[in-house]
N, C-alpha and C. Protein backbone atom coordinates (compact mmCIF):
# COMPACT_ATOMS: atom_id res chain seq x y z
N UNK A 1 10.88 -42.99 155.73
CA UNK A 1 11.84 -42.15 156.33
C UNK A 1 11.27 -41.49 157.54
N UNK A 2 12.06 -41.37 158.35
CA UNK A 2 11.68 -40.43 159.59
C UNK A 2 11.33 -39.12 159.18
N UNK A 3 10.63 -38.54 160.24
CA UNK A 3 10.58 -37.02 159.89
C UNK A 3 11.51 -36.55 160.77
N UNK A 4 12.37 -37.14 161.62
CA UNK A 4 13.12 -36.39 162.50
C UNK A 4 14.87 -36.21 161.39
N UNK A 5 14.65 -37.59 161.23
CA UNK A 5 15.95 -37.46 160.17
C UNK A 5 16.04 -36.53 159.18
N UNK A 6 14.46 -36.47 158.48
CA UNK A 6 14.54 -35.55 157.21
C UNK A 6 14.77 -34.35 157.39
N UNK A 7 14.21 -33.78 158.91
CA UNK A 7 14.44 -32.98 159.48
C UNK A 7 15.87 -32.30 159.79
N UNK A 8 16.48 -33.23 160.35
CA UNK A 8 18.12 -33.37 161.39
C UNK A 8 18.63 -33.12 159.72
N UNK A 9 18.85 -34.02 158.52
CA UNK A 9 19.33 -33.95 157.30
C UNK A 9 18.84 -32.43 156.47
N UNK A 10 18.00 -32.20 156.48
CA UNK A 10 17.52 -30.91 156.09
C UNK A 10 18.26 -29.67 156.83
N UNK A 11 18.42 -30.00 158.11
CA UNK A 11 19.19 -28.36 158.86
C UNK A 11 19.88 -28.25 158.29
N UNK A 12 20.98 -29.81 158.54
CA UNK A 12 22.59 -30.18 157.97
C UNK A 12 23.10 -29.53 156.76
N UNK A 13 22.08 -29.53 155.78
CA UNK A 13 22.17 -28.92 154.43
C UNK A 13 21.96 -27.67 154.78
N UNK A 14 20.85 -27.55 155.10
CA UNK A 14 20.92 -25.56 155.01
C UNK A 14 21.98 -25.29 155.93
N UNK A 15 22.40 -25.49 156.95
CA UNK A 15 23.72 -24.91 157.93
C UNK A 15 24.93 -25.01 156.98
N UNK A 16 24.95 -26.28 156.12
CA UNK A 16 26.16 -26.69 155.69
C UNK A 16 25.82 -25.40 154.28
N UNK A 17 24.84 -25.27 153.65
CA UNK A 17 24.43 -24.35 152.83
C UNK A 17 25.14 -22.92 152.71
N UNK A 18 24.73 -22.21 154.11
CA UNK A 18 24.47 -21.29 154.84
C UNK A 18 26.00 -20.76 155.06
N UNK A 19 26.84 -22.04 155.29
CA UNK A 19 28.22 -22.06 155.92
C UNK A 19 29.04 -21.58 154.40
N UNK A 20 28.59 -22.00 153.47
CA UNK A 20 29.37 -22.42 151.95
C UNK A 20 29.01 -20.61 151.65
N UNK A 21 27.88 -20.12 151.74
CA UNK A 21 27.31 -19.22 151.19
C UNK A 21 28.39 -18.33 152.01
N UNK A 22 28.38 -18.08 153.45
CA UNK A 22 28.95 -17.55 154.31
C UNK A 22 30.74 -16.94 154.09
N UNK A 23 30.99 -18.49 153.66
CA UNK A 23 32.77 -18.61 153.46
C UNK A 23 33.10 -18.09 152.31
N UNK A 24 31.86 -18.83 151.02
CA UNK A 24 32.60 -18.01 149.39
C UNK A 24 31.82 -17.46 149.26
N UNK A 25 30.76 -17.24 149.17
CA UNK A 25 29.86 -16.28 148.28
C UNK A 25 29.44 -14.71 148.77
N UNK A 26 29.28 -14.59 150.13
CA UNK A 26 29.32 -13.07 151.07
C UNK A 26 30.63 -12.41 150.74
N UNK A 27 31.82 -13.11 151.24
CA UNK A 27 32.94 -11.94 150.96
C UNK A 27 33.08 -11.01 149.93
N UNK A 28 32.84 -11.96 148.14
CA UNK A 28 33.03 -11.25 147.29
C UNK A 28 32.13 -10.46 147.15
N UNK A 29 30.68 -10.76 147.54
CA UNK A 29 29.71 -10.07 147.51
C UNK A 29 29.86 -8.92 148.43
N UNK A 30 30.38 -8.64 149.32
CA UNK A 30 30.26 -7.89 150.84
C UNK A 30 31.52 -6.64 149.79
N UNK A 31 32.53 -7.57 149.41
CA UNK A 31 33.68 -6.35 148.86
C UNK A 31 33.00 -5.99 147.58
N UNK A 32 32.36 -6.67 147.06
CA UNK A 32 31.90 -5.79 145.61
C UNK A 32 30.72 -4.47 146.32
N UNK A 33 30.35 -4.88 147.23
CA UNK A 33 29.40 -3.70 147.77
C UNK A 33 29.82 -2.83 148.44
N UNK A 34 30.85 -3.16 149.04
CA UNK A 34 32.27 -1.92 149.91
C UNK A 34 32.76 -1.09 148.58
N UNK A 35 33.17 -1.58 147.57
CA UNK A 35 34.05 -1.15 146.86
C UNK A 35 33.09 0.04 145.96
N UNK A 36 31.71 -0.94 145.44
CA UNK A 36 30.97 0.04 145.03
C UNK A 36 30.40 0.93 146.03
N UNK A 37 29.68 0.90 147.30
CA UNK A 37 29.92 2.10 148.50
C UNK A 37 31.07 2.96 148.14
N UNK A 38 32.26 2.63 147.93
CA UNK A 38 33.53 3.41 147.97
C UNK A 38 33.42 4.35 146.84
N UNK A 39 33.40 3.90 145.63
CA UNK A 39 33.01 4.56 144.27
C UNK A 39 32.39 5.82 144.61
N UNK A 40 31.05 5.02 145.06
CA UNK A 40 29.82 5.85 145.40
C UNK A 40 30.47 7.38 146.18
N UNK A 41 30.96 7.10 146.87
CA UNK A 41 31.62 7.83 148.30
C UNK A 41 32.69 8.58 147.40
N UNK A 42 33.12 8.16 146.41
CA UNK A 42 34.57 9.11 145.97
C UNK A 42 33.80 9.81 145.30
N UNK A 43 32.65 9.61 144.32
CA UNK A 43 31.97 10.09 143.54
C UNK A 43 31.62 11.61 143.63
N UNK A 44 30.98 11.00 145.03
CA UNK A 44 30.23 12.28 145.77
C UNK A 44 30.98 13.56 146.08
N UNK A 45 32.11 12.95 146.54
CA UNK A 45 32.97 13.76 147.54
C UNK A 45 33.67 14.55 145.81
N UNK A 46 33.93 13.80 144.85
CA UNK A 46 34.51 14.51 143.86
C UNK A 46 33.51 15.40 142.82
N UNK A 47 32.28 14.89 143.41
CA UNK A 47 31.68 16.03 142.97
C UNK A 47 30.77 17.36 143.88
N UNK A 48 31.05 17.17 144.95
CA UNK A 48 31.03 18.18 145.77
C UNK A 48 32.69 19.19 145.46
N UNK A 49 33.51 18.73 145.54
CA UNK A 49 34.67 19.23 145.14
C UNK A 49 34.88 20.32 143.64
N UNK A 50 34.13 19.39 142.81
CA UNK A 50 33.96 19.87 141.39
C UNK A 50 32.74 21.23 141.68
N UNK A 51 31.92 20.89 142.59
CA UNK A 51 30.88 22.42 142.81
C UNK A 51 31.38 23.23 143.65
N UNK A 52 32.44 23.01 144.64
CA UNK A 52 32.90 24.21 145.16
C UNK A 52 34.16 24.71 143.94
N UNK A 53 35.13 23.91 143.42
CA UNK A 53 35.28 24.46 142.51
C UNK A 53 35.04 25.29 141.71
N UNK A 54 33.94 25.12 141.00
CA UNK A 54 33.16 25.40 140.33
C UNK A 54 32.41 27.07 140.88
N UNK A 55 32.22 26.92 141.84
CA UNK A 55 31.95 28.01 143.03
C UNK A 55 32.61 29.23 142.62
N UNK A 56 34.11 28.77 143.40
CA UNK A 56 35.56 29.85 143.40
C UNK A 56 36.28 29.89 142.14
N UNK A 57 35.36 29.25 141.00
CA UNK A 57 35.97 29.74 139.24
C UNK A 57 35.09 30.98 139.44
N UNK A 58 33.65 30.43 139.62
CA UNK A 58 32.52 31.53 138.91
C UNK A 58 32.91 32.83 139.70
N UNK A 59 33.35 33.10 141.13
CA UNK A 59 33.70 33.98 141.84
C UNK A 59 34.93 34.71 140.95
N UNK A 60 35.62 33.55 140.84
CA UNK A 60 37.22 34.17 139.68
C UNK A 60 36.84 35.06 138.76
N UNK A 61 35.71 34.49 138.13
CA UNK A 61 35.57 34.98 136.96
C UNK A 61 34.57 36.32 137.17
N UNK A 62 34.51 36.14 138.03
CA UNK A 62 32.96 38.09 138.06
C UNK A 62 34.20 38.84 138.57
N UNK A 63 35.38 38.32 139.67
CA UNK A 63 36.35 38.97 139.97
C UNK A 63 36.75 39.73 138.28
N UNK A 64 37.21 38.75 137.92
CA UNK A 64 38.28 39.19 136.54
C UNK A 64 36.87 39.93 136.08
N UNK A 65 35.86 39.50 135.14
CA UNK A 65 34.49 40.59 134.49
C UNK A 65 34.65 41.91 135.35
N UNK A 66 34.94 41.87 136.21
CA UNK A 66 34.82 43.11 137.21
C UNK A 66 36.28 44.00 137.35
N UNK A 67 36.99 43.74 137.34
CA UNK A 67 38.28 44.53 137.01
C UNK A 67 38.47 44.47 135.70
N UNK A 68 38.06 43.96 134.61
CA UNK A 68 37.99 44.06 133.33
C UNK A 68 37.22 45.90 132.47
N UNK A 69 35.91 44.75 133.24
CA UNK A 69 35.03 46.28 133.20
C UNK A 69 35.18 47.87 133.61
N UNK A 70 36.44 47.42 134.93
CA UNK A 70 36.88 48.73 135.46
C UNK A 70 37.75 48.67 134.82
N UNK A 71 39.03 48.14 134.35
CA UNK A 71 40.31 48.74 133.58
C UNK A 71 39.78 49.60 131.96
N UNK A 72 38.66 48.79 131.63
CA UNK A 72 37.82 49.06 130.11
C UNK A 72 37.29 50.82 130.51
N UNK A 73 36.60 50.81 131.33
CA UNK A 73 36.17 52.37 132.16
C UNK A 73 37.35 52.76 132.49
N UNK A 74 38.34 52.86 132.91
CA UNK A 74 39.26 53.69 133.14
C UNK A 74 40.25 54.44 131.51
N UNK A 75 40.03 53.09 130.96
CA UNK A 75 40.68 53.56 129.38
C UNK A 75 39.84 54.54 128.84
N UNK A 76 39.02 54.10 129.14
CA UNK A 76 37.99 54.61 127.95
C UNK A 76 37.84 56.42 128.55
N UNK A 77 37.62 56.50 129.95
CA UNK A 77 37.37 57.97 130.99
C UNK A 77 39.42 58.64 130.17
N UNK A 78 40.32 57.83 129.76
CA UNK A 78 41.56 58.14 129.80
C UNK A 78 41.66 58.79 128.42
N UNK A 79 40.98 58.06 127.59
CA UNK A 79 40.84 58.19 126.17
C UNK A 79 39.92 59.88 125.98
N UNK A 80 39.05 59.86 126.55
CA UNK A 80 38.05 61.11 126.48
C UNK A 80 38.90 62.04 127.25
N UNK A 81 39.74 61.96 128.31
CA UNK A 81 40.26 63.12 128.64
C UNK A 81 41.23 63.43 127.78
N UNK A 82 41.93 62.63 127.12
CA UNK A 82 42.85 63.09 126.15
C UNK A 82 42.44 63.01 124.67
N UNK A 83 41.05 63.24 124.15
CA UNK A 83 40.41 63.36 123.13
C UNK A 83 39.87 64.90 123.91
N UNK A 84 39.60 65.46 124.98
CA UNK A 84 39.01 66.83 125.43
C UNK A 84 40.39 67.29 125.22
N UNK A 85 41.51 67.02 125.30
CA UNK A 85 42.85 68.03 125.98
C UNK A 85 43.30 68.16 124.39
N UNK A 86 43.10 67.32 123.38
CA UNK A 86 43.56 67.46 122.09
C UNK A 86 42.47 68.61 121.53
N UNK A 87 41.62 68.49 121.41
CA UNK A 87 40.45 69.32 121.39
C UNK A 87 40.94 70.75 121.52
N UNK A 88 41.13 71.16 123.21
CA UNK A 88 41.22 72.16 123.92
C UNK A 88 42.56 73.00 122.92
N UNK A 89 43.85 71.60 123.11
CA UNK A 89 44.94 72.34 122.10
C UNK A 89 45.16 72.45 121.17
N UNK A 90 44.00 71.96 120.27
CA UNK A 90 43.66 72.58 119.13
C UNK A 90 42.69 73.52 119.14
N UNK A 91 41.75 74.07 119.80
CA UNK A 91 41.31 75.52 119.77
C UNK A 91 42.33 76.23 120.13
N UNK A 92 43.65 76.26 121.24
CA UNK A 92 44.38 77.22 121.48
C UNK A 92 45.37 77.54 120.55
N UNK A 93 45.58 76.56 119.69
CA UNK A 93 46.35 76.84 118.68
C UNK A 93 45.70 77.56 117.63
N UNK A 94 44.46 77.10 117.51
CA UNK A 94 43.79 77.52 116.40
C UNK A 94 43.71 79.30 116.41
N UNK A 95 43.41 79.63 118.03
CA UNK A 95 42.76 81.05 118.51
C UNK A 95 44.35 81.93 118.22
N UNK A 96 45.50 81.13 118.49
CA UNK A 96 46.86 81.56 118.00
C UNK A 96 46.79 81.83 117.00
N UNK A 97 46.59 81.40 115.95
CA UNK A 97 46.98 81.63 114.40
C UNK A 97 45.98 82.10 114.06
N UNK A 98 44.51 82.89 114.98
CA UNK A 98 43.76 83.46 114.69
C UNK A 98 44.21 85.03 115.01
N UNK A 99 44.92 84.92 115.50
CA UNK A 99 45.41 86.20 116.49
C UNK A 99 46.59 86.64 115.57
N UNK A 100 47.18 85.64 115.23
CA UNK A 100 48.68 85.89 114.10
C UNK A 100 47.98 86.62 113.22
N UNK A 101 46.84 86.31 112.21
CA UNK A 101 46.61 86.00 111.09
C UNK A 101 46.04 87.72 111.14
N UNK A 102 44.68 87.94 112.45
CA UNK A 102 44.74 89.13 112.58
C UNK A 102 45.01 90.39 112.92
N UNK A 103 45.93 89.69 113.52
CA UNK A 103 47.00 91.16 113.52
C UNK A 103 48.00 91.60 112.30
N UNK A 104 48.42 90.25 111.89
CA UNK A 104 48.96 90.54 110.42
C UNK A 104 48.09 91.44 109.21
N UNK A 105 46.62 91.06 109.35
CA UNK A 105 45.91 92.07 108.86
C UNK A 105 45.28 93.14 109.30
N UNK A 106 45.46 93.29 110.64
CA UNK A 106 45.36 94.66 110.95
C UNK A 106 46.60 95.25 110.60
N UNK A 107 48.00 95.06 110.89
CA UNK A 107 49.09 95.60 109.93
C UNK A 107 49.21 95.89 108.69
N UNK A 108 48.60 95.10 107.72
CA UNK A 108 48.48 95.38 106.19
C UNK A 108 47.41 96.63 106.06
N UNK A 109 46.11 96.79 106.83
CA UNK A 109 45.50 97.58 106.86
C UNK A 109 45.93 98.79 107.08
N UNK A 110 46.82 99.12 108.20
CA UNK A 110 47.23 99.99 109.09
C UNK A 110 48.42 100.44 107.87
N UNK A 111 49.14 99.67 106.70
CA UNK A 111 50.36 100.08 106.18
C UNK A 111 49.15 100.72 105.03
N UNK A 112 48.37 100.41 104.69
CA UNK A 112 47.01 100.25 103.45
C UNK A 112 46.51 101.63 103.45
N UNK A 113 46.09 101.78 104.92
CA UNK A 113 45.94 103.45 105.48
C UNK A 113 46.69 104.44 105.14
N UNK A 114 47.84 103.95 105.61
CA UNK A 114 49.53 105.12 105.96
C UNK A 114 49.45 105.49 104.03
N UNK A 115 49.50 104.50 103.20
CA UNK A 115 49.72 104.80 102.08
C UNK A 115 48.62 105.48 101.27
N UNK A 116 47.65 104.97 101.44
CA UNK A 116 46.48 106.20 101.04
C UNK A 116 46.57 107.59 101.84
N UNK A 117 46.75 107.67 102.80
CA UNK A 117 46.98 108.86 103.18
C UNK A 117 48.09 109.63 102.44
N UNK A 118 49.29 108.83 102.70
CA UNK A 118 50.01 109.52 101.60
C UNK A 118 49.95 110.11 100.38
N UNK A 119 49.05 109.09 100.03
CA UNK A 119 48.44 109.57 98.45
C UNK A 119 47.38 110.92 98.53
N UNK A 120 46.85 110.81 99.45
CA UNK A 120 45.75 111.86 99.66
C UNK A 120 46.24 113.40 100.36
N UNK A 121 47.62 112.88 101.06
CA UNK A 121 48.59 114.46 101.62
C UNK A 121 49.13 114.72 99.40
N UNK A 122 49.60 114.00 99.09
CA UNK A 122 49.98 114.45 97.77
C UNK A 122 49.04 115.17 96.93
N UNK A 123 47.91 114.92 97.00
CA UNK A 123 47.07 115.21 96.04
C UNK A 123 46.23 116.33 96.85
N UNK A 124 46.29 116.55 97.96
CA UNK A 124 46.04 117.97 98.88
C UNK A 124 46.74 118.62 98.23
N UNK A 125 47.95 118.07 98.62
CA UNK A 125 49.05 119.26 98.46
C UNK A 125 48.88 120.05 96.92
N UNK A 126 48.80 119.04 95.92
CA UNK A 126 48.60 118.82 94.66
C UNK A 126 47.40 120.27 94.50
N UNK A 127 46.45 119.84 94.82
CA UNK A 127 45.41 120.56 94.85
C UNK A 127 45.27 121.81 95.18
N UNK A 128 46.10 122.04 96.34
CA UNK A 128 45.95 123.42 96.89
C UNK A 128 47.22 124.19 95.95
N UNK A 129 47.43 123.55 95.48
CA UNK A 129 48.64 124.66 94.82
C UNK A 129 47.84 125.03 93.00
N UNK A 130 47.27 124.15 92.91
CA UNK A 130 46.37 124.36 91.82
C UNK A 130 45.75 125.33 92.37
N UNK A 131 44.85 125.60 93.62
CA UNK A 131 43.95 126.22 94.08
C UNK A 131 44.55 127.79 94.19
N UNK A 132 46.00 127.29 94.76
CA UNK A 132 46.53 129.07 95.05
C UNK A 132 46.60 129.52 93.66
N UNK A 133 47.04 128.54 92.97
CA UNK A 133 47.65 129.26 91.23
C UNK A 133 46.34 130.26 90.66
N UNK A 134 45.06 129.36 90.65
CA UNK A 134 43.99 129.89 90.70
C UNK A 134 43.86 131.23 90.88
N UNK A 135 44.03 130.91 92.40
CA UNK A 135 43.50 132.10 93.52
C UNK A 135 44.60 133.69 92.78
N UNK A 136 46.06 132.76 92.88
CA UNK A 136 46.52 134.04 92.52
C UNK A 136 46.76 134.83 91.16
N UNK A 137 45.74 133.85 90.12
CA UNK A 137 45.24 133.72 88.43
C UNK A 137 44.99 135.40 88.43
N UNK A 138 43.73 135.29 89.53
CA UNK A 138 42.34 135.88 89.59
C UNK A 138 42.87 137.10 90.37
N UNK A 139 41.76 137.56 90.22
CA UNK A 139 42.03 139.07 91.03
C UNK A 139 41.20 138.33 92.58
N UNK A 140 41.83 139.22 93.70
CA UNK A 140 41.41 138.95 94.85
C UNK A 140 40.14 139.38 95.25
N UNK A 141 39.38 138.35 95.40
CA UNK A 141 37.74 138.99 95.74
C UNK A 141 37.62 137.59 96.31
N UNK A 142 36.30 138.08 97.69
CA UNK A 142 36.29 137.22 98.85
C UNK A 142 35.32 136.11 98.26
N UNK A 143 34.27 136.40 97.43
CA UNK A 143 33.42 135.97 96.78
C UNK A 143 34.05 134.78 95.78
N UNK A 144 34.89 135.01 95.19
CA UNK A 144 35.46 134.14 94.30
C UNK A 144 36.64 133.22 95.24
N UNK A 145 37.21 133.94 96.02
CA UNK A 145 37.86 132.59 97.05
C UNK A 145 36.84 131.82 97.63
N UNK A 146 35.95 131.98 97.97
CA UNK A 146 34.98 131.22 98.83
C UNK A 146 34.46 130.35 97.47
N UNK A 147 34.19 130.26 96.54
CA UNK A 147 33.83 129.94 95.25
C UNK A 147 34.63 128.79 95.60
N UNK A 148 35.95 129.00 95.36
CA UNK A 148 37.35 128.50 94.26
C UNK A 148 37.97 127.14 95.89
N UNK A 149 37.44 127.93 96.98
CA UNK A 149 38.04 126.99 98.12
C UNK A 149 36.12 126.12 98.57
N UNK A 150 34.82 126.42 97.88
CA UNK A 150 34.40 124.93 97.69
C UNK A 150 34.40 124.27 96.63
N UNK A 151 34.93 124.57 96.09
CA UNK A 151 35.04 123.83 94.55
C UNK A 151 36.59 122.91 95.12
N UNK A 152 37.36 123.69 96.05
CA UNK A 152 38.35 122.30 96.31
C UNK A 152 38.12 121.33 97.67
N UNK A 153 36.85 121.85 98.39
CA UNK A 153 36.02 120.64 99.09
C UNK A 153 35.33 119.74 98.48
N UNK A 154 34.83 119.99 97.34
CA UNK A 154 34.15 118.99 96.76
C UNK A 154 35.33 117.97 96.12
N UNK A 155 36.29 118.66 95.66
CA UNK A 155 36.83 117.70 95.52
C UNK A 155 37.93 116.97 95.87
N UNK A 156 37.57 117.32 97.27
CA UNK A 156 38.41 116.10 98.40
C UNK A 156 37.34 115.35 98.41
């Protein structure tokens, strides 16, 4: 055989090779590598998407933790002022019916008084008339009134 032929026959094949490879076998190959590029490419882009997402949740969410925390502090500052104001109107009520209670017993006292006194104008009175009966029993001597009027100090 020639070497020019084996040669000239040898291109023929690889061109004719080359041509076959070219026509069927690159395209599908070329689109299976576009398509997976493409994948690749949606992939990315959907997960860049998913981290900014992801971003403006976590932002959402310290938002909401954060007006949470303040509505929770505002209840709670709401709760203590009206746990102080219940407080407050129950000492003022209390200092009320402290005030009722003692004046009502300074009145019982004050009627407690009036009536012992009474008892004690009676039993003056009582007394001194015993004392005059006495006095005017006896014969009048200054010595024996002075006697007869401490004997009715002692017993007041």
């Amino acid at each position: 055989m020639n070497i020019n032929a084996s040669l000239f026959v040898q291109m023929v094949v690889f061109f004719l090779g080359a041509w076959i490879t070219m026509k069927y076998i690159w395209p599908p190959l070329i689109n299976a590598i576009e398509e997976r590029q493409k994948q690749i490419a949606d992939g990315l882009a959907a997960a860049n998407k998913g981290e900014r997402a992801l971003a403006v949740a976590t932002e959402q969410g310290k938002a909401i933790e954060a007006d949470a925390r303040a509505r929770a502090s505002n209840l709670v500052a709401d709760g203590e002022k009206l746990g102080q104001k219940i407080v407050e109107d129950a000492k003022a009520q209390a200092q009320i019916e402290a005030d009722r209670i003692l004046e009502a017993a300074r009145a019982e006292a004050a009627q407690e008084m009036e009536r012992v006194r009474e008892q004690l104008r009676s039993q003056v009175a009582v007394l001194a008339v015993a004392g005059a009966e006495q006095i005017l029993a006896r014969e009048v001597d200054k010595t024996v009134h002075a006697q007869l009027l401490e004997q009715l100090k002692a017993k007041l």
